[in-house]
C-alpha atoms as a PDB file:
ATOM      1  CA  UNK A   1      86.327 142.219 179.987  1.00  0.00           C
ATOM      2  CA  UNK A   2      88.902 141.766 183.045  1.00  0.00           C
ATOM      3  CA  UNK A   3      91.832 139.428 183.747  1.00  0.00           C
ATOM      4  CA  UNK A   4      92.692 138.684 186.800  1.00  0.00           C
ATOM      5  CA  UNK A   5      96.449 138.556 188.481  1.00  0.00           C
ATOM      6  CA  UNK A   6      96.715 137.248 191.273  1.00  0.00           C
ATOM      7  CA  UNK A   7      94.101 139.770 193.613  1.00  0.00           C
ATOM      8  CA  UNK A   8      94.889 142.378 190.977  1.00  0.00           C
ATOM      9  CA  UNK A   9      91.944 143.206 188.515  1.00  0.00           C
ATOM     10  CA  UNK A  10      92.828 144.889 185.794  1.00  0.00           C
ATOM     11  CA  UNK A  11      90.955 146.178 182.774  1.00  0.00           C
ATOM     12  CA  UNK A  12      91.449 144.935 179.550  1.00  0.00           C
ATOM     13  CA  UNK A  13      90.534 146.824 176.052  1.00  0.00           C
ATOM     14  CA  UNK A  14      88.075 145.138 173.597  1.00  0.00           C
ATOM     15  CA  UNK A  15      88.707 145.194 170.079  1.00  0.00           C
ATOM     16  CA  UNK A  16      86.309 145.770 167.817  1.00  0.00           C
ATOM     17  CA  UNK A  17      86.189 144.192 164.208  1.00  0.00           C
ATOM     18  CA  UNK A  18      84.448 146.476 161.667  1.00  0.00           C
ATOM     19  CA  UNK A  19      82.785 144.861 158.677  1.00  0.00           C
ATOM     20  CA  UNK A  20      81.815 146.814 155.587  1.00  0.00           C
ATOM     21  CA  UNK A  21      80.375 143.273 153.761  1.00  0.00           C
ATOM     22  CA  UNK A  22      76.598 145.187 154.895  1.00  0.00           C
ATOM     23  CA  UNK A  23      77.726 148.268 152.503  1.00  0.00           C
ATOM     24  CA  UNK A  24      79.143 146.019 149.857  1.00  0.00           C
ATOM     25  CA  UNK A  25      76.252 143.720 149.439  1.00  0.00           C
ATOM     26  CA  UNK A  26      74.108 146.940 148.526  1.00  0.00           C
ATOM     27  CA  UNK A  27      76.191 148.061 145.471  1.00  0.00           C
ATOM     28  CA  UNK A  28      74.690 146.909 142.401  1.00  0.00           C
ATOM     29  CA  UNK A  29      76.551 144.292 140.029  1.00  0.00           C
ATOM     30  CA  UNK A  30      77.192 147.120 137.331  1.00  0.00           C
ATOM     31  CA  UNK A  31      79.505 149.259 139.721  1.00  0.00           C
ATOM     32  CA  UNK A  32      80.648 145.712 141.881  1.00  0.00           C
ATOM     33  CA  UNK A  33      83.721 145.977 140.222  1.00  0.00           C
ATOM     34  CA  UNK A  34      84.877 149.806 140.170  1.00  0.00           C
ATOM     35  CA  UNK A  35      84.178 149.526 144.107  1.00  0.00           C
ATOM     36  CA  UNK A  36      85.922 146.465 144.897  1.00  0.00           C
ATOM     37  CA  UNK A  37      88.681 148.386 142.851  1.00  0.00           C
ATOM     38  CA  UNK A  38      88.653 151.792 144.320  1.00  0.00           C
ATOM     39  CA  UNK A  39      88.157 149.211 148.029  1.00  0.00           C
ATOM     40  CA  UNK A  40      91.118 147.660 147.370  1.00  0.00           C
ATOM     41  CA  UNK A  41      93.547 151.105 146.663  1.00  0.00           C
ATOM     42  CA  UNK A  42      92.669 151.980 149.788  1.00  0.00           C
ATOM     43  CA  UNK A  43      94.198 148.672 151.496  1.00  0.00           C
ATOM     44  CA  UNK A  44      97.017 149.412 149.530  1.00  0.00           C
ATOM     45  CA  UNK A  45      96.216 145.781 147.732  1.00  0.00           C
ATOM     46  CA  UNK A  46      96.010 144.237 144.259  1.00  0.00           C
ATOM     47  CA  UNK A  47      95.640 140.603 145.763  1.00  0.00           C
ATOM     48  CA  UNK A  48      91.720 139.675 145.166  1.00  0.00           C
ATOM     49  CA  UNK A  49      92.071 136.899 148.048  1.00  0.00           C
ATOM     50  CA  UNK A  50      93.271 139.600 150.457  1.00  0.00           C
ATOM     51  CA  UNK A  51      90.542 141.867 149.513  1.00  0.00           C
ATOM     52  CA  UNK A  52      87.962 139.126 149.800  1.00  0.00           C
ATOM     53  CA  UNK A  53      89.333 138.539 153.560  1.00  0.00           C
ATOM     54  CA  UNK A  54      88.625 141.752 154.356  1.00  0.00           C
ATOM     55  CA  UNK A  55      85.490 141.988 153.125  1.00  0.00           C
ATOM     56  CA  UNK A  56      84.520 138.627 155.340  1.00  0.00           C
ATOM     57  CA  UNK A  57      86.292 138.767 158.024  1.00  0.00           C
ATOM     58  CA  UNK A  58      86.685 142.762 158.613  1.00  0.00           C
ATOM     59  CA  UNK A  59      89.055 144.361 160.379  1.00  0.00           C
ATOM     60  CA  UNK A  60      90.419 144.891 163.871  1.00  0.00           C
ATOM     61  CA  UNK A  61      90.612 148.065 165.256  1.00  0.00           C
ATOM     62  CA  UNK A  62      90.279 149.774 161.660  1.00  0.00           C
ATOM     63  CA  UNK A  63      92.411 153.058 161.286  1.00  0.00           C
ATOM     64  CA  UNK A  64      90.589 156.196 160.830  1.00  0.00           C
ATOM     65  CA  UNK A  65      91.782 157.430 157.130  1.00  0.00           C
ATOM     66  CA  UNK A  66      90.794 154.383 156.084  1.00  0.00           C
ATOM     67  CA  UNK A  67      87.588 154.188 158.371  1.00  0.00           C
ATOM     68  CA  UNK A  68      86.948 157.378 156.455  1.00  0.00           C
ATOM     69  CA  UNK A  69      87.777 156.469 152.976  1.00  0.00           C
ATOM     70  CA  UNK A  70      85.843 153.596 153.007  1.00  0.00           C
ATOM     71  CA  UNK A  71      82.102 155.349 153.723  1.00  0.00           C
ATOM     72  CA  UNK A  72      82.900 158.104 150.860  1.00  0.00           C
ATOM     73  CA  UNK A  73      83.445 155.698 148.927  1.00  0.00           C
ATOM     74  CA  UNK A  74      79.902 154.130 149.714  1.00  0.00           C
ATOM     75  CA  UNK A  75      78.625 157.369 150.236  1.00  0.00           C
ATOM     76  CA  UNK A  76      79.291 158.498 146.879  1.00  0.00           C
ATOM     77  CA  UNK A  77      76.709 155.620 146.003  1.00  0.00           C
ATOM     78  CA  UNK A  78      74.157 156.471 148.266  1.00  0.00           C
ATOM     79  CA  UNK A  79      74.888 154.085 150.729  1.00  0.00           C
ATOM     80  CA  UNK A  80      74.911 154.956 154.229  1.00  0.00           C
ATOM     81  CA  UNK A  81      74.450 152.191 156.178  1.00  0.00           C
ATOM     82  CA  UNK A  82      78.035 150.472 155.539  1.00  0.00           C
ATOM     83  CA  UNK A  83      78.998 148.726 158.841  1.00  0.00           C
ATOM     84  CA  UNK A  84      78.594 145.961 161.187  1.00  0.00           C
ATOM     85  CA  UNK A  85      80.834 145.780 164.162  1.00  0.00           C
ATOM     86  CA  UNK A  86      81.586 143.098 166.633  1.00  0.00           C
ATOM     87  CA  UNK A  87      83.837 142.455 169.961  1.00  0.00           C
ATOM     88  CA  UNK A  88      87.082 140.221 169.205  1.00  0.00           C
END
């Protein structure tokens, strides 16, 4: 990715947006809502609609302790395959 100025290239950093909708839609319906619950203390969130954008949309350029937080969770379950990422 490069924008140019003028006859000056200059490199431009891609964001990534990291999904964990793959790791969600693996948990079964019995433990659906402990997940979404412990999920949701890590966002620091009690808002269901928030949540839900989250889990849709993903996040830019996620931060690591919660990067981190998020595959014990799923890893606690067995699930290892959590993420899909894509360039913004």
């Amino acid at each position: 990715m490069e924008q140019m100025y003028g006859n000056l290239q200059k490199k431009t950093i891609a964001k990534t947006r990291y999904k964990f909708r793959k790791g969600y839609l693996q948990v079964s319906l019995r433990e659906k809502n402990e997940v979404r619950g412990e999920l949701m203390q890590v966002f620091g969130t009690a808002d269901k609609a928030y949540f839900s954008q989250l889990l849709n949309k993903g996040i830019v350029n996620i931060r690591l302790p919660h990067y981190e937080a998020i595959n014990h969770i799923f890893a606690r379950r067995g699930i290892t395959d959590v993420w899909t990422t894509e360039e913004v």
